[in-house]
N, C-alpha and C. Protein backbone atom coordinates (compact mmCIF):
# COMPACT_ATOMS: atom_id res chain seq x y z
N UNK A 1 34.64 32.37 -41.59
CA UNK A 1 34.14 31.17 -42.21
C UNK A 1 34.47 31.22 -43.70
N UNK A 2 34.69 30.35 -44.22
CA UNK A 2 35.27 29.74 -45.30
C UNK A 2 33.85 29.69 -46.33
N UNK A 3 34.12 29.71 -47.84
CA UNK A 3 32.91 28.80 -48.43
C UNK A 3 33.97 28.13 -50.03
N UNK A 4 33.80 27.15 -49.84
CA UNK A 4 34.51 26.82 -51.08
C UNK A 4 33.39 26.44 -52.08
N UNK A 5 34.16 26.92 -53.56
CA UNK A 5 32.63 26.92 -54.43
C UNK A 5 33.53 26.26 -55.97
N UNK A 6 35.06 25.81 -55.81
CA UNK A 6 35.52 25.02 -56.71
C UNK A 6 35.77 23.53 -56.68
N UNK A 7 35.30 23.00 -57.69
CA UNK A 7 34.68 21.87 -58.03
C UNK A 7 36.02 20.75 -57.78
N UNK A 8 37.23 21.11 -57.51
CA UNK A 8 38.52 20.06 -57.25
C UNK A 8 38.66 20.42 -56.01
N UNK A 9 38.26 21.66 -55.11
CA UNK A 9 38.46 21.60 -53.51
C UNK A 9 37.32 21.30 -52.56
N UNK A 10 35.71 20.99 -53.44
CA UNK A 10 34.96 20.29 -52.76
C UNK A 10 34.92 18.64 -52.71
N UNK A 11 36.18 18.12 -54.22
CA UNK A 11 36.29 16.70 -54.23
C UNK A 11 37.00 16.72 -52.82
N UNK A 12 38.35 17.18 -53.21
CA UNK A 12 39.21 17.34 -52.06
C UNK A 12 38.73 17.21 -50.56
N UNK A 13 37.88 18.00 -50.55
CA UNK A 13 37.32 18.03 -49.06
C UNK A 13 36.67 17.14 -48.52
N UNK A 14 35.81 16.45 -49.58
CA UNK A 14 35.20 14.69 -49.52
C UNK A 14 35.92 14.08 -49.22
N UNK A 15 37.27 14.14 -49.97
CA UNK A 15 38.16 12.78 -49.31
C UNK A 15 38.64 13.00 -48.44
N UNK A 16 38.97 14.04 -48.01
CA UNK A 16 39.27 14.56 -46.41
C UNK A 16 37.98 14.20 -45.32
N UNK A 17 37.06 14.48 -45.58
CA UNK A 17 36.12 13.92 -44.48
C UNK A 17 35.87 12.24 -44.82
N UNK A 18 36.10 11.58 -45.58
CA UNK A 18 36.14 10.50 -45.78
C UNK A 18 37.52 9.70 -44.94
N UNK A 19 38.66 10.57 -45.09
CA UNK A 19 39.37 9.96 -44.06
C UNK A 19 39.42 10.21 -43.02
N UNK A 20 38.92 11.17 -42.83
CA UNK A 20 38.32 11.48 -40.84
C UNK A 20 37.60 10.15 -40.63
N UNK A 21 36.26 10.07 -41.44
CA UNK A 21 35.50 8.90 -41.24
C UNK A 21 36.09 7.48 -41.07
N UNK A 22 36.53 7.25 -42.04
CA UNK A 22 37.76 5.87 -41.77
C UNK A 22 38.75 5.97 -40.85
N UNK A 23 39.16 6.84 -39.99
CA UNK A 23 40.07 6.78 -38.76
C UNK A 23 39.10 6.87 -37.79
N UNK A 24 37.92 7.29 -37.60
CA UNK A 24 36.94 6.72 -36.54
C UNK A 24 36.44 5.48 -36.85
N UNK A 25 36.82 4.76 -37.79
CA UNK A 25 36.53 3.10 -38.47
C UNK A 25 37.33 2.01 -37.73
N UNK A 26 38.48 2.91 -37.84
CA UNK A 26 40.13 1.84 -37.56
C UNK A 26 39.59 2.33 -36.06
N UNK A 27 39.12 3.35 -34.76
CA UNK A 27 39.19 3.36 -33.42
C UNK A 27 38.11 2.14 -33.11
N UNK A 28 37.81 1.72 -34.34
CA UNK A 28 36.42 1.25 -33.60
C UNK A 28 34.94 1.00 -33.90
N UNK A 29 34.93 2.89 -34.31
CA UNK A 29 33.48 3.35 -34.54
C UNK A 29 32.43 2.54 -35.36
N UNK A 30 31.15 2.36 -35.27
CA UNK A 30 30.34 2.38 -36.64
C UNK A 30 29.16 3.30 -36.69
N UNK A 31 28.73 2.75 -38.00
CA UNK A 31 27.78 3.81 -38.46
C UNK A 31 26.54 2.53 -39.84
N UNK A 32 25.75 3.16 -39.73
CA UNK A 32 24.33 2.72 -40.26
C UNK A 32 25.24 2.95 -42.05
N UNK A 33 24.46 2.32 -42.69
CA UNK A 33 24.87 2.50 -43.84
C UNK A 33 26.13 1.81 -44.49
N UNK A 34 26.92 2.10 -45.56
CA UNK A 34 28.10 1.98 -46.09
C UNK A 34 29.03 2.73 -45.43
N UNK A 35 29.94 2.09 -45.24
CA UNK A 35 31.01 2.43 -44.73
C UNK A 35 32.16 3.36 -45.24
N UNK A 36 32.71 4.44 -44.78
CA UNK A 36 33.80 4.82 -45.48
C UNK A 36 34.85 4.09 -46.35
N UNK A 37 35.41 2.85 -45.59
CA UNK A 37 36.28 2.27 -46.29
C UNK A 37 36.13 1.57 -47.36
N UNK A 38 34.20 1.25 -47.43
CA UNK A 38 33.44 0.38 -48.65
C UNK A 38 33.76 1.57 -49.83
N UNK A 39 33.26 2.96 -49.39
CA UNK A 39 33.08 3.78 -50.39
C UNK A 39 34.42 4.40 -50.93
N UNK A 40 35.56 4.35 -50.36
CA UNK A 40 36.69 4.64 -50.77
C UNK A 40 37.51 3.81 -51.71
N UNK A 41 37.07 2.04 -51.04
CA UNK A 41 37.34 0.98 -52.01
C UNK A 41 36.87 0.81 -53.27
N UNK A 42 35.49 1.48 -53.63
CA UNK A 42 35.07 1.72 -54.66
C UNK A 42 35.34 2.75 -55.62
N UNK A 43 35.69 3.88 -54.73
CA UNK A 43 36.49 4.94 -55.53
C UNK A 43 37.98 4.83 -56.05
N UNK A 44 38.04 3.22 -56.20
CA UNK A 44 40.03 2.47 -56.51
C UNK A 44 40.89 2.76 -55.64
N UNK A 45 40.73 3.12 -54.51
CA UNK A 45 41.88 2.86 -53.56
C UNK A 45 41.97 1.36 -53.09
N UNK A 46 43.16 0.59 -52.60
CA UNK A 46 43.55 -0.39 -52.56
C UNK A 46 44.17 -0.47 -51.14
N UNK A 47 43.68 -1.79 -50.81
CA UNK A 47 44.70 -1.94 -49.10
C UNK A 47 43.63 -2.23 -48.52
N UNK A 48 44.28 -2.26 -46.68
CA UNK A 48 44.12 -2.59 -46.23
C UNK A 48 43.21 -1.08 -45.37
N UNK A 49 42.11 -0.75 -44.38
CA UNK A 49 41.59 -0.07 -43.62
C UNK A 49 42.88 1.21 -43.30
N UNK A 50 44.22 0.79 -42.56
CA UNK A 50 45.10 1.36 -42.22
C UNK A 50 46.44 1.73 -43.61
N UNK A 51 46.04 1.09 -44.48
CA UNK A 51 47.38 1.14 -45.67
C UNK A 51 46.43 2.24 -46.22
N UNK A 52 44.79 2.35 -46.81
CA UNK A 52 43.76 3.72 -47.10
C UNK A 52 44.48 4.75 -45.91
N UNK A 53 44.34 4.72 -44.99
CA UNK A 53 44.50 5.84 -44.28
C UNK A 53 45.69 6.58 -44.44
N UNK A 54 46.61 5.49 -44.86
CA UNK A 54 48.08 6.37 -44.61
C UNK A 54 48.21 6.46 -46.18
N UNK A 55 47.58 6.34 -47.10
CA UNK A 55 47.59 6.74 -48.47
C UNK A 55 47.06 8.14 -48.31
N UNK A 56 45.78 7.94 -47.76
CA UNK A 56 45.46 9.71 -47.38
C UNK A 56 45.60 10.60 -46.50
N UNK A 57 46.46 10.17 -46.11
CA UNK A 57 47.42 11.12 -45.26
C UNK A 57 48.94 11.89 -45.82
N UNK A 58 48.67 11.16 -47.22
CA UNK A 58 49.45 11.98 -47.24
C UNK A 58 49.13 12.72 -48.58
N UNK A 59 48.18 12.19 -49.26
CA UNK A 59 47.75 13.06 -50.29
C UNK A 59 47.07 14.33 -49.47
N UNK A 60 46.94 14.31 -47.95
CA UNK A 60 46.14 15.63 -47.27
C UNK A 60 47.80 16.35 -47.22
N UNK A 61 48.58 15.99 -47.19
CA UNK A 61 49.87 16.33 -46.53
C UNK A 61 50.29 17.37 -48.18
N UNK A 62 50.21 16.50 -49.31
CA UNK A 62 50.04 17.20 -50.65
C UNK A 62 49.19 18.41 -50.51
N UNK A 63 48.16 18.21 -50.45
CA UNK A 63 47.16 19.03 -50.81
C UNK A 63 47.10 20.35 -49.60
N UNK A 64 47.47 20.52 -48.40
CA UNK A 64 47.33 21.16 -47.30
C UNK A 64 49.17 21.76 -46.83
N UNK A 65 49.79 20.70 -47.44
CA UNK A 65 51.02 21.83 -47.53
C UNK A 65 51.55 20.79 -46.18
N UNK A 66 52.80 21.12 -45.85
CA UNK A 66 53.69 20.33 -44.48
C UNK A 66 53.04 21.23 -43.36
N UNK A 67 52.69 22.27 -43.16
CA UNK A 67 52.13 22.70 -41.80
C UNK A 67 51.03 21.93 -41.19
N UNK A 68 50.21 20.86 -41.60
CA UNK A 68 49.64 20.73 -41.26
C UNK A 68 49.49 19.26 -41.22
C-alpha cells in the first residue's frame, strides 16, 4: 500500500478520481449532490462532459507515463 503525503500528487489524484467520477457520469450514473462535471467546470475546464474526459485522459497519460 501506497501513502502519498505530497501536496501536487494528492491534487493529482483528485483529478484522477474526479475523472473516474465523470466517466461513470457519461455511462449514465448519478449521485446526490454536485456533480463531477459541475465541479470540474468550476475548476476552468471547458467542453463538453466527453471533450472533460478526454482532456483528462490525457493529462493522466502525462502524469502516469504511456504504460498506463
Amino acid at each position: 500500500m501506497s501513502v502519498i503525503t505530497n501536496s501536487d500528487h494528492i491534487a493529482q489524484m483528485r483529478i484522477l478520481t474526479l475523472r473516474q467520477a465523470l466517466r461513470l457520469e457519461i455511462m449514465g450514473m448519478k449521485k446526490r449532490g454536485q456533480s463531477a462535471y459541475a465541479i470540474l467546470k468550476a475548476e476552468g475546464f471547458k467542453g463538453t462532459k466527453q471533450e472533460i474526459f478526454d482532456q483528462l485522459s490525457e493529462l493522466r497519460t502525462q502524469w502516469l507515463g504511456e504504460s498506463v
